[in-house]
N, C-alpha and C. Protein backbone atom coordinates (compact mmCIF):
# COMPACT_ATOMS: atom_id res chain seq x y z
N UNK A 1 23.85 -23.42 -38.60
CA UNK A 1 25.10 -23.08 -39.24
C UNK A 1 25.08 -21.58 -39.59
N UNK A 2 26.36 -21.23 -39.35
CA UNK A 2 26.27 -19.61 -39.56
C UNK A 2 26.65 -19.70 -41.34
N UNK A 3 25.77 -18.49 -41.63
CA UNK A 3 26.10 -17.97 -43.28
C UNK A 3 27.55 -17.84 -43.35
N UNK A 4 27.76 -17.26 -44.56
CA UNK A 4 29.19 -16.58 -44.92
C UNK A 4 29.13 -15.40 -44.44
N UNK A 5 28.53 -14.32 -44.53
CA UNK A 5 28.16 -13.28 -44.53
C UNK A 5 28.21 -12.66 -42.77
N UNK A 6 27.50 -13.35 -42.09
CA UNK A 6 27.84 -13.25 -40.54
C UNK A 6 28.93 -13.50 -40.52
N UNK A 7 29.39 -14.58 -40.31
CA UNK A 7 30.79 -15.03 -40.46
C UNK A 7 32.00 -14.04 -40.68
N UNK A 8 31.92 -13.72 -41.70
CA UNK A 8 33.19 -12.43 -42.43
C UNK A 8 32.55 -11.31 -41.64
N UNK A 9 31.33 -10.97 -41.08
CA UNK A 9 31.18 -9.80 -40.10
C UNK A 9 32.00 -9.64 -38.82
N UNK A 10 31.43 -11.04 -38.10
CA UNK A 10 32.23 -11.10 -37.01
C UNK A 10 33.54 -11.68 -36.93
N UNK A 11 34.27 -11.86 -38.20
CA UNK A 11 35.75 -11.75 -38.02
C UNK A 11 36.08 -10.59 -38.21
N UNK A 12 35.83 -9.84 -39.36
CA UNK A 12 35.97 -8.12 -39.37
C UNK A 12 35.89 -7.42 -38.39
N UNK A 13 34.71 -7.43 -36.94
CA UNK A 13 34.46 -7.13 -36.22
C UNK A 13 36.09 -7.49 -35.05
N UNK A 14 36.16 -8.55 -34.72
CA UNK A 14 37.33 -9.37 -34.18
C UNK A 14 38.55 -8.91 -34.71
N UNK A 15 38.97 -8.19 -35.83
CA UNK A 15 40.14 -7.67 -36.32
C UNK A 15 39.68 -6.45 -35.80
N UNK A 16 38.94 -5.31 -35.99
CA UNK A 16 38.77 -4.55 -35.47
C UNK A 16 39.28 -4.14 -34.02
N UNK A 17 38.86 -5.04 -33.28
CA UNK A 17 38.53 -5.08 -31.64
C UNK A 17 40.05 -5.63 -31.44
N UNK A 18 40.84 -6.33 -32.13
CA UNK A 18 42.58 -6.48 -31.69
C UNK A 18 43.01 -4.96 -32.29
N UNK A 19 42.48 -4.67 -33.27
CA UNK A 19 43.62 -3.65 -33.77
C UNK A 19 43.33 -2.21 -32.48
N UNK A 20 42.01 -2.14 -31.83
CA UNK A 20 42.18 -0.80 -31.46
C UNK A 20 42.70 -1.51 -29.81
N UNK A 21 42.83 -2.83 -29.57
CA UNK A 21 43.80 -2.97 -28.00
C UNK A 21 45.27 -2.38 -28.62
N UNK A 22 45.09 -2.99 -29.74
CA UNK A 22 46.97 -2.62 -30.47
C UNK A 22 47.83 -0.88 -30.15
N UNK A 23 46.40 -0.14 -30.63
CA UNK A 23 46.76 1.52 -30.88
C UNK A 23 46.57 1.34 -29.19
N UNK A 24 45.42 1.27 -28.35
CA UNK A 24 45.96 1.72 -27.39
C UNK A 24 46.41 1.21 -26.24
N UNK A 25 47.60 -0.06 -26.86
CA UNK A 25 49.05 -0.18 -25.81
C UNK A 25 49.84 0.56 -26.14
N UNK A 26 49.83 0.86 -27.88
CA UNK A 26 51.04 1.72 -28.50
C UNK A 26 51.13 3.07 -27.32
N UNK A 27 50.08 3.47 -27.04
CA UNK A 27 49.60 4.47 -26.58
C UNK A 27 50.03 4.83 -25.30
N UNK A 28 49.98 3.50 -24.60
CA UNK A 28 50.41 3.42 -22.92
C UNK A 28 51.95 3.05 -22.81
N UNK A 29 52.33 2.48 -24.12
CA UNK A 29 53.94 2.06 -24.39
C UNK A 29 54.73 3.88 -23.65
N UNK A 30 54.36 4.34 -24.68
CA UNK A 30 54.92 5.87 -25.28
C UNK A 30 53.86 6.79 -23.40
N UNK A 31 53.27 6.49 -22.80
CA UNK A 31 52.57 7.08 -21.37
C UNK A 31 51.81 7.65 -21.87
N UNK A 32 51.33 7.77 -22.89
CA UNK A 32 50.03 8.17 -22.94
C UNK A 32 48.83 7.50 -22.59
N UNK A 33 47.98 8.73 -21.88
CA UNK A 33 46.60 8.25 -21.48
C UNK A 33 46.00 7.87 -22.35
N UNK A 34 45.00 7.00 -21.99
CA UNK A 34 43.91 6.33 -22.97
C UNK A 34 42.74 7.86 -23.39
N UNK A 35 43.17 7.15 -24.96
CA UNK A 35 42.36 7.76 -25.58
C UNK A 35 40.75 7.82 -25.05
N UNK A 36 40.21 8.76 -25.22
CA UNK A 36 38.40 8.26 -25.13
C UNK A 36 37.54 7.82 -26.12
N UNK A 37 38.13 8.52 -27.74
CA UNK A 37 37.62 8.00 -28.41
C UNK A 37 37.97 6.54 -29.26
N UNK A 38 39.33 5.83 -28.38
CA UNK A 38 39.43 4.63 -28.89
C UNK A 38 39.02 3.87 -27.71
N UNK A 39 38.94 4.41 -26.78
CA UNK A 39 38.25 3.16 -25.59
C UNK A 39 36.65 3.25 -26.20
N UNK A 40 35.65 4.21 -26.61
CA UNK A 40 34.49 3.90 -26.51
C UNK A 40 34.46 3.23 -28.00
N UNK A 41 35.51 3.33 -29.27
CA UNK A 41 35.21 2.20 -30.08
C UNK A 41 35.36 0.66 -29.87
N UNK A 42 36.60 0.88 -28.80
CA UNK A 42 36.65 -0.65 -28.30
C UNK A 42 35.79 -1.16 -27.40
N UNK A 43 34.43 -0.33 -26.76
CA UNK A 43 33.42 -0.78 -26.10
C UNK A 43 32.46 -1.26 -26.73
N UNK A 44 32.18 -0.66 -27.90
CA UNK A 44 31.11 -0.42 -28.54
C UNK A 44 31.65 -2.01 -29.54
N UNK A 45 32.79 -1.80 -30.09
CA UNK A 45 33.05 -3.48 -30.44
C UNK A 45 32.78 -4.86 -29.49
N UNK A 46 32.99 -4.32 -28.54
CA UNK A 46 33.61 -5.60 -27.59
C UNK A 46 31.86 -5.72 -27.33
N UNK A 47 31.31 -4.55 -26.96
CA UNK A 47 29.46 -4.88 -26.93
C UNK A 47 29.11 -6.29 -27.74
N UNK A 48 29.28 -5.63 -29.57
CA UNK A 48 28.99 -6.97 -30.44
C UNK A 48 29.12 -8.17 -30.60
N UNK A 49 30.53 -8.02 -29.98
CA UNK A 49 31.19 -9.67 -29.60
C UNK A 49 30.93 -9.88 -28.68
N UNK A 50 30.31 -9.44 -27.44
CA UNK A 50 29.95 -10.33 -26.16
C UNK A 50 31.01 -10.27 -25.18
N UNK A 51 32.00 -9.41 -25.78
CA UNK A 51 33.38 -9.22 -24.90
C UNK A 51 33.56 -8.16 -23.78
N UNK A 52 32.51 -7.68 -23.48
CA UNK A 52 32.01 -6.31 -22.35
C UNK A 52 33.23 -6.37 -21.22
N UNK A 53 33.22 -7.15 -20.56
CA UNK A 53 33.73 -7.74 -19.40
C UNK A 53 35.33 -7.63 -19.41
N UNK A 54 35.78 -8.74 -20.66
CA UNK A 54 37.42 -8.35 -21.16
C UNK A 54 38.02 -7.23 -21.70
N UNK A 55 37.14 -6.48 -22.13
CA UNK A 55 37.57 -5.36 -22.93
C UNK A 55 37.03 -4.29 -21.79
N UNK A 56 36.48 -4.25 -20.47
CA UNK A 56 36.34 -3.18 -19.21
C UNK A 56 37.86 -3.51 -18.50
N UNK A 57 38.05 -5.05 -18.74
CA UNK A 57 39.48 -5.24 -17.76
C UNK A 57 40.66 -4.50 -18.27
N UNK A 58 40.50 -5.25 -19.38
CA UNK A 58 41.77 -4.57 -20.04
C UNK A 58 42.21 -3.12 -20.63
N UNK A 59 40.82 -2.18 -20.07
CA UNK A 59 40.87 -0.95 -20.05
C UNK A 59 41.41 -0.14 -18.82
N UNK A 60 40.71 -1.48 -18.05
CA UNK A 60 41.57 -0.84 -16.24
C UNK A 60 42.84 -1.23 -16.18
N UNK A 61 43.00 -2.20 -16.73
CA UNK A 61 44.50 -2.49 -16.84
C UNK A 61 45.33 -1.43 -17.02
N UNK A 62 45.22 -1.07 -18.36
CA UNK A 62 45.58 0.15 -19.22
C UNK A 62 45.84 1.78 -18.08
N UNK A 63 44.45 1.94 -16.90
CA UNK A 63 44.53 3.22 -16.33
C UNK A 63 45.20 2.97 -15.29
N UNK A 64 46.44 1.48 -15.04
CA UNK A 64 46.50 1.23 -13.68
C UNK A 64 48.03 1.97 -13.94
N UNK A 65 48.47 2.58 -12.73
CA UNK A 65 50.39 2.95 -12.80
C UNK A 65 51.02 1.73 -12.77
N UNK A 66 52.17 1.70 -13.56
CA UNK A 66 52.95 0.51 -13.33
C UNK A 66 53.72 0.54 -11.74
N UNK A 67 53.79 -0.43 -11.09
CA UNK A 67 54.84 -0.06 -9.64
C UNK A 67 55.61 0.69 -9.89
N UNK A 68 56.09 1.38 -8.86
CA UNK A 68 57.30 1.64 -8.93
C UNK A 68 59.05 0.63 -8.36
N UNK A 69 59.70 0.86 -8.84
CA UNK A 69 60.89 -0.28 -8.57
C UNK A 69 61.48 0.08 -7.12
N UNK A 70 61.88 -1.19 -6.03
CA UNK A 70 62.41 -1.20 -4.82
C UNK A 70 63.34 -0.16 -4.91
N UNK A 71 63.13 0.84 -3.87
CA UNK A 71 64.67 1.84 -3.70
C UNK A 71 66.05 0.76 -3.58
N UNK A 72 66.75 1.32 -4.25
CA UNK A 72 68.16 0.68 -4.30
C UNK A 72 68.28 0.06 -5.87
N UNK A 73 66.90 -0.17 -6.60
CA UNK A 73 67.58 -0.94 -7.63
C UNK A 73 67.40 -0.36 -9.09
N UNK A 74 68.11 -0.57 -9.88
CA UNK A 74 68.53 0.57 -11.10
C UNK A 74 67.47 0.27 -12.14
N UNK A 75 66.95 0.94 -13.27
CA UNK A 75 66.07 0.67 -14.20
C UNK A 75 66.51 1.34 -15.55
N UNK A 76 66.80 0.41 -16.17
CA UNK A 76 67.38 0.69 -17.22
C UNK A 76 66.69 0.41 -18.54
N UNK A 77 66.29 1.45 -19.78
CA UNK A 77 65.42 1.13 -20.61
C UNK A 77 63.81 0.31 -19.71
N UNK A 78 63.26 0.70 -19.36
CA UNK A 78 62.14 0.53 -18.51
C UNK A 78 62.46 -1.27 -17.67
N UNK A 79 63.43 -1.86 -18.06
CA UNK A 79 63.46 -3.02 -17.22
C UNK A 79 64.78 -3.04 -15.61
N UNK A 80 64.39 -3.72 -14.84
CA UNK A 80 64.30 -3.28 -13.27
C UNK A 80 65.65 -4.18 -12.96
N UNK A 81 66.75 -4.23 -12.95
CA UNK A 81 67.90 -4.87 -12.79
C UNK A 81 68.44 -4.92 -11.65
């Protein structure tokens, strides 16, 4: 059985590791590039939790261009009509 003490670590840890995916979608919302110093805190979290793997994807995710939309069709407020 885990203590209390671990416990409230690795949820602290787990709030942590959502809040810095949070700042940097805000980030990619608005086209900005990924930060470096919030990707290597979200590595260095995702290390503790065992999350290496999800938190590399969802960083490439992050460096990928969105498509671009079929010639001919209009884009309005970023959605493709």
């Amino acid at each position: 059985m885990m203590d209390l003490n671990s416990t409230a670590e690795h949820l602290q840890l787990a709030e942590r590791y959502e809040l810095l995916k949070l700042d940097l979608l805000e980030g990619a919302r608005y086209g900005r590039p990924v930060c470096p110093l919030l990707a290597g805190d979200l590595a260095t979290v995702a290390e503790q939790l065992g999350l290496e793997y999800e938190a590399q994807e969802f960083l490439d995710g992050l460096q990928q261009k969105p498509a671009e939309p079929e010639p001919g069709t209009l884009k309005i407020r970023g959605v493709v009509v």
